[in-house]
Protein backbone atom coordinates (compact mmCIF):
# COMPACT_ATOMS: atom_id res chain seq x y z
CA UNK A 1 4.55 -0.96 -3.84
CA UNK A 2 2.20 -2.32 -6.35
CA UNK A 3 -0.70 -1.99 -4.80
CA UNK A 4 0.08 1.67 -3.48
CA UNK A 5 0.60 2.40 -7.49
CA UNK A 6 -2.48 1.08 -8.45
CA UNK A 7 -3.95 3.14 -5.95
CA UNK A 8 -2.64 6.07 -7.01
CA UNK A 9 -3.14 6.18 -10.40
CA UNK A 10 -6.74 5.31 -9.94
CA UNK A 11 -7.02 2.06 -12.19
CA UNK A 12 -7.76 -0.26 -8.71
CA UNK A 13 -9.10 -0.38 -5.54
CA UNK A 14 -6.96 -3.34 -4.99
CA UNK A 15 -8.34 -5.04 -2.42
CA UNK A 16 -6.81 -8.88 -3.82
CA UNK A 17 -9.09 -10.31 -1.05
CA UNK A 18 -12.39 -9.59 -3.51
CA UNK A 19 -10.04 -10.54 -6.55
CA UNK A 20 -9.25 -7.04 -7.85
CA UNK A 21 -5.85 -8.15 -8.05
CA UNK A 22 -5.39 -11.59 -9.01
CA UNK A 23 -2.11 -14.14 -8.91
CA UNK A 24 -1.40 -17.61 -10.08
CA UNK A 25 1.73 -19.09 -8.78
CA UNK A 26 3.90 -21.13 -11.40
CA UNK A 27 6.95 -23.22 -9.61
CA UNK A 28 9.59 -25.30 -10.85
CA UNK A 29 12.93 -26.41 -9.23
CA UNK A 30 16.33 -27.27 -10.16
CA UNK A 31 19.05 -29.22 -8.76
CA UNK A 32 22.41 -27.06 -7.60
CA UNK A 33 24.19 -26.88 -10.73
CA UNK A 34 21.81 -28.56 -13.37
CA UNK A 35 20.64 -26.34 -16.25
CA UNK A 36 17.13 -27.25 -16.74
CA UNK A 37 14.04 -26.42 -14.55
CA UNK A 38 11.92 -29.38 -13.36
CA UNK A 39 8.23 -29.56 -14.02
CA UNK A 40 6.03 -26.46 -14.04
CA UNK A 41 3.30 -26.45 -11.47
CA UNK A 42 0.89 -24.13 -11.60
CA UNK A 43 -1.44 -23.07 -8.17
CA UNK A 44 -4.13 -20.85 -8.45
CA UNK A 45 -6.79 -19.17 -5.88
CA UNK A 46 -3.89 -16.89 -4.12
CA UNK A 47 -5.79 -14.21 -2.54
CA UNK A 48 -2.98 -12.08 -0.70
CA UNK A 49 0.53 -10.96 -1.17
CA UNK A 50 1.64 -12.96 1.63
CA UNK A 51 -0.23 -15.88 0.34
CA UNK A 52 1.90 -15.60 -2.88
CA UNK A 53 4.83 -15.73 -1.04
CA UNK A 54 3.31 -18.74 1.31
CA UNK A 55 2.32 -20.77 -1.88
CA UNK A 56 5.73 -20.50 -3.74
CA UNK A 57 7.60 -21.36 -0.62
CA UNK A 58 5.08 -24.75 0.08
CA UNK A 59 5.34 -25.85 -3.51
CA UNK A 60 9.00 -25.40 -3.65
CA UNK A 61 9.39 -27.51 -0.96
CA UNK A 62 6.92 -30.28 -1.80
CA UNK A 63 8.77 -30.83 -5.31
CA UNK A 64 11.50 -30.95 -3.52
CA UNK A 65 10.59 -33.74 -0.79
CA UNK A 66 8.88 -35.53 -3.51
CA UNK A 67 12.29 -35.71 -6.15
CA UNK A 68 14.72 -36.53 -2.69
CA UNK A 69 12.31 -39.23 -2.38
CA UNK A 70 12.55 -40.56 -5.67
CA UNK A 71 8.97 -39.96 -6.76
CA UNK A 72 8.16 -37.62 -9.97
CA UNK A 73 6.70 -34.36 -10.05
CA UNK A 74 3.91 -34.30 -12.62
CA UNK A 75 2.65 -31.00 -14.53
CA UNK A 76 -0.89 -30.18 -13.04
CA UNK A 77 -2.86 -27.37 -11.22
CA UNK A 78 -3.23 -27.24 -7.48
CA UNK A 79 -5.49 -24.98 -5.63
CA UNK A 80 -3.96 -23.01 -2.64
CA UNK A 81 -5.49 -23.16 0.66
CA UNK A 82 -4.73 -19.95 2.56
CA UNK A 83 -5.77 -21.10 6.03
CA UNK A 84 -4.83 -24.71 5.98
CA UNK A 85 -0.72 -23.23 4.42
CA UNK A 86 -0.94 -25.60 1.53
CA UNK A 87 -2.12 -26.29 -1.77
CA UNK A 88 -4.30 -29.02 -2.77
CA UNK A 89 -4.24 -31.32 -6.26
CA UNK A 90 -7.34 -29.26 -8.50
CA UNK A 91 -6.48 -31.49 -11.83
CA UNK A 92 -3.10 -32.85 -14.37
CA UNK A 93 -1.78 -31.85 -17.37
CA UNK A 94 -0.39 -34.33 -19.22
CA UNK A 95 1.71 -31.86 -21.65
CA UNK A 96 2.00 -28.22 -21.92
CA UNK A 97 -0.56 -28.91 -24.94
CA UNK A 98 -3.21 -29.00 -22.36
CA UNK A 99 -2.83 -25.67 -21.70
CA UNK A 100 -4.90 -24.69 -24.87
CA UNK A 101 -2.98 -21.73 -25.54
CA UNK A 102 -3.77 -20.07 -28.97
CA UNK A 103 -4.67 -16.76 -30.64
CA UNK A 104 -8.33 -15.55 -30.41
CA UNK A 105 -9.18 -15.04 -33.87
CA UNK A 106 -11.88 -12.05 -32.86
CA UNK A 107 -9.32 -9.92 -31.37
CA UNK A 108 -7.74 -7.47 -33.99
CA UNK A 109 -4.15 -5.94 -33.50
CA UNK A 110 -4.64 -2.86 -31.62
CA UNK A 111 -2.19 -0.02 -32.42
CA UNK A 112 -1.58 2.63 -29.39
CA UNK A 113 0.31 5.50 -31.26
CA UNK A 114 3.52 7.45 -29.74
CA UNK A 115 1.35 10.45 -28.84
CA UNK A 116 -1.23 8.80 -27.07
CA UNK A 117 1.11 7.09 -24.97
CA UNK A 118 3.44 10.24 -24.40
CA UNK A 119 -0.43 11.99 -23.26
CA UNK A 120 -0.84 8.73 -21.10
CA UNK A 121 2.78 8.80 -19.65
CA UNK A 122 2.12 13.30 -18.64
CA UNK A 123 -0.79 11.87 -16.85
CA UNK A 124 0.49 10.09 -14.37
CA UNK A 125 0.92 11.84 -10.83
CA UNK A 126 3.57 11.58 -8.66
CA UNK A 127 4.27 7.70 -7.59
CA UNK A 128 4.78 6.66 -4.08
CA UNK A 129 8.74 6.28 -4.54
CA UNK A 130 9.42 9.44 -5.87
CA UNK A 131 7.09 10.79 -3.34
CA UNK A 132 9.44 9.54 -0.76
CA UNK A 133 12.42 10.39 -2.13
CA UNK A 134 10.91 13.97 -1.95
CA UNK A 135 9.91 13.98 1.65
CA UNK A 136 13.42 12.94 2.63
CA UNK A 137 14.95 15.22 0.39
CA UNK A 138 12.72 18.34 0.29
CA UNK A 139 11.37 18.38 4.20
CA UNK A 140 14.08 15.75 5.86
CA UNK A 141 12.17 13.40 7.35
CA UNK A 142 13.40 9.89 7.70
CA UNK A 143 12.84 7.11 5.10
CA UNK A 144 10.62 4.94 7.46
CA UNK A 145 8.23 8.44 8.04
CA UNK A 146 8.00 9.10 4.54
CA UNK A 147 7.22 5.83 3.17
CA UNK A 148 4.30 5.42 5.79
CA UNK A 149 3.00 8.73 4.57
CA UNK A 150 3.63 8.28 0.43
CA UNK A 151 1.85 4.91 1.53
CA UNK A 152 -1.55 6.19 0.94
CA UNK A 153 -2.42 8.68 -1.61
CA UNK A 154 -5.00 10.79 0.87
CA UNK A 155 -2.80 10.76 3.53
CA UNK A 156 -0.07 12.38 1.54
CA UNK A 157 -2.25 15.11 -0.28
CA UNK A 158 -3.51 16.04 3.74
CA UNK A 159 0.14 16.07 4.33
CA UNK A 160 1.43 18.56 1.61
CA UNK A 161 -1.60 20.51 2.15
CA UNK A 162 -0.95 21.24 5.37
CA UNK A 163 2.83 22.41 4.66
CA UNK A 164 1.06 24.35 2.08
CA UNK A 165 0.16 26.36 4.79
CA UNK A 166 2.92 27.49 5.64
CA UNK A 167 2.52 27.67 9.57
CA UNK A 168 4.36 24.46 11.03
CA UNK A 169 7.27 22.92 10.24
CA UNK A 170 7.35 19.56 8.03
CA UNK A 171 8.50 17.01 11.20
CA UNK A 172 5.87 18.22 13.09
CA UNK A 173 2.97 17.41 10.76
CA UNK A 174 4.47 14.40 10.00
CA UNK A 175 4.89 13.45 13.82
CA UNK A 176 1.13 13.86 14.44
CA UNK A 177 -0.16 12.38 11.39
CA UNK A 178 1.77 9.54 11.78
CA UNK A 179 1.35 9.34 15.98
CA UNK A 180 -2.20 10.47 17.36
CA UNK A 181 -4.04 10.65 13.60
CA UNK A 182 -3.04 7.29 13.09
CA UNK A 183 -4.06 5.92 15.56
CA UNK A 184 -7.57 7.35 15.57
CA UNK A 185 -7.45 6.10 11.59
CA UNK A 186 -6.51 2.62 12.71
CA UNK A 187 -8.99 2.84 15.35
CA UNK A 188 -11.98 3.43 13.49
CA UNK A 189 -11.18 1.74 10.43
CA UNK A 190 -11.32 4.72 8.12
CA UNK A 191 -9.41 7.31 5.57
CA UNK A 192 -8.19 10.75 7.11
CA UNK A 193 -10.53 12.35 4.41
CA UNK A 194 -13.45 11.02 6.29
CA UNK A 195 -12.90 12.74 9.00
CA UNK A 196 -13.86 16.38 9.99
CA UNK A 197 -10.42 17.77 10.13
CA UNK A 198 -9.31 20.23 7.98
CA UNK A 199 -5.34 20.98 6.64
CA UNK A 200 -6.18 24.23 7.80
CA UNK A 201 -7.28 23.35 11.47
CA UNK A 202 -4.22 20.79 11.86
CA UNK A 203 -2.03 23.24 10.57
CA UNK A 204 -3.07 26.21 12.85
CA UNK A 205 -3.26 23.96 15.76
CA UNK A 206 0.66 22.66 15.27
CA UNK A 207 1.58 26.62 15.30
CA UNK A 208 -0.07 26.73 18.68
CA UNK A 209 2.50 24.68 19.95
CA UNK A 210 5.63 25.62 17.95
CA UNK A 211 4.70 29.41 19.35
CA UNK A 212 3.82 27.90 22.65
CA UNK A 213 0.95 29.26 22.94
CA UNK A 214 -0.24 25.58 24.31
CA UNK A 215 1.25 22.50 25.16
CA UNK A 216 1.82 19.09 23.64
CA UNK A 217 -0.70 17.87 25.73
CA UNK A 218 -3.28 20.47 25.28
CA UNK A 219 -2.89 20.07 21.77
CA UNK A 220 -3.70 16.54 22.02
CA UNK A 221 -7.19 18.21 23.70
CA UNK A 222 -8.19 20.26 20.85
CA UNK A 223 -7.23 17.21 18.12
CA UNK A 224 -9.94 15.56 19.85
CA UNK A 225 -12.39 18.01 18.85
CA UNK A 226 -11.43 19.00 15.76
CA UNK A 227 -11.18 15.71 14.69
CA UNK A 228 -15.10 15.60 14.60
CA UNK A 229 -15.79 19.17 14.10
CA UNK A 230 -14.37 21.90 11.84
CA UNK A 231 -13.95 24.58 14.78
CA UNK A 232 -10.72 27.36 15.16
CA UNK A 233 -8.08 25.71 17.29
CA UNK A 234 -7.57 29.46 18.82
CA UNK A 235 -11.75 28.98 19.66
CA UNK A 236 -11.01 25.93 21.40
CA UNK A 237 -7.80 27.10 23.18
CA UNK A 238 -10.05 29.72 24.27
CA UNK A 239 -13.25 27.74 25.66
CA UNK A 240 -11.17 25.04 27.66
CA UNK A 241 -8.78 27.72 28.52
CA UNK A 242 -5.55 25.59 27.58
CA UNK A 243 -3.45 28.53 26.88
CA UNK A 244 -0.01 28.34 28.82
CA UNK A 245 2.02 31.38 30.36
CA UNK A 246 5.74 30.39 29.34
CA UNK A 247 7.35 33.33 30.06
């Protein structure tokens, strides 16, 4: 969810793995019942949002094996090893002194006034949750389908644009965007707005089939061009003759 925001409001590209988003992972524990937190350890170098997770569950459990033991847990900073699943000693701090925390005397109170942040807050586009929220509610589709399409902010504007359309019914565009243009996505490692197909194209070839004028299956023919090449579906229905008599 945080990284989909980010994406969305255009402040990120957030790819943690290059450091664009950056955690350190503080952990303390507590026996049942007592009031005060152990030690603070801090562990740095997490690269992924699993790897957050990994490092506070590894440190949590190493205090913990090392107090049932009978040994102390000192204040220091560890460095997390992603591959090996466990964090390494980097260097101790003997008191939270260490730290070195104090005011930079260079950097001047900065005052952001009501109106600039009201401008700021008018800005903002529609965030992934609400955009959910409205796919279930406005076009029905389940929560699962419209999360994985709110996911990603160019996947979503293809979406809408081809309801804009008004030509094909909201499941249906979901349905392929989520089934065959997924997979094609996944496939070649890429955004939908890098490839050829248009809201337009998707949208007229969908009608095709809710009219019956082709098949599922030929439908699935003329995605594959279409994909690569902004050509008419009816063109293409045309050329490889895929039109179907249904009555």
């Amino acid at each position: 969810t945080l990284r989909t925001i980010l994406l969305y409001l255009g402040i990120s590209d957030a790819k943690m793995q290059e450091g664009s988003i950056r955690a350190d992972v503080n952990v303390s524990v507590r026996p049942v019942g007592a009031k005060e937190y152990g030690v603070r350890v801090e562990t740095k170098n997490v690269s992924s949002f699993s790897g957050v997770y990994n490092a506070i569950v590894y440190e949590a459990n190493r205090q913990i094996e090392e107090l049932e033991a009978g040994r102390e847990v000192y204040q220091e900073t560890r460095r997390w090893d992603d591959a090996a699943g466990k964090n390494v000693l980097m260097r101790s701090k003997e008191d939270a002194q260490d730290y070195r925390y104090f005011p930079d005397p260079d950097l001047l109170t900065f005052v952001v006034s009501d109106e600039k942040i009201a401008e700021i807050k008018a800005s903002i586009p529609e965030l992934p949750v609400a955009k959910t929220m409205r796919y279930m509610s406005e076009y029905k589709l389940s929560r699962a389908d419209s999360e994985l399409l709110a996911l990603n902010k160019n996947t979503a504007a293809f979406f809408e644009a081809v309801i804009a359309t008004g030509k094909c019914e909201p499941k249906s565009v979901s349905n392929w965007i989520l089934g065959d243009i997924y997979k094609v996505l996944n496939e070649r490692k890429c955004e939908i707005t890098d490839l050829a197909l248009t809201p337009a194209n998707l949208a007229e070839m969908i009608s095709l089939i809710e009219k019956k004028t082709i098949s599922n299956a030929a439908g699935k023919t003329v995605l594959e061009v279409i994909l690569d090449a902004d050509k008419d579906p009816n063109e293409i229905v045309k050329e490889k003759g895929l039109a179907q008599v249904s009555d």
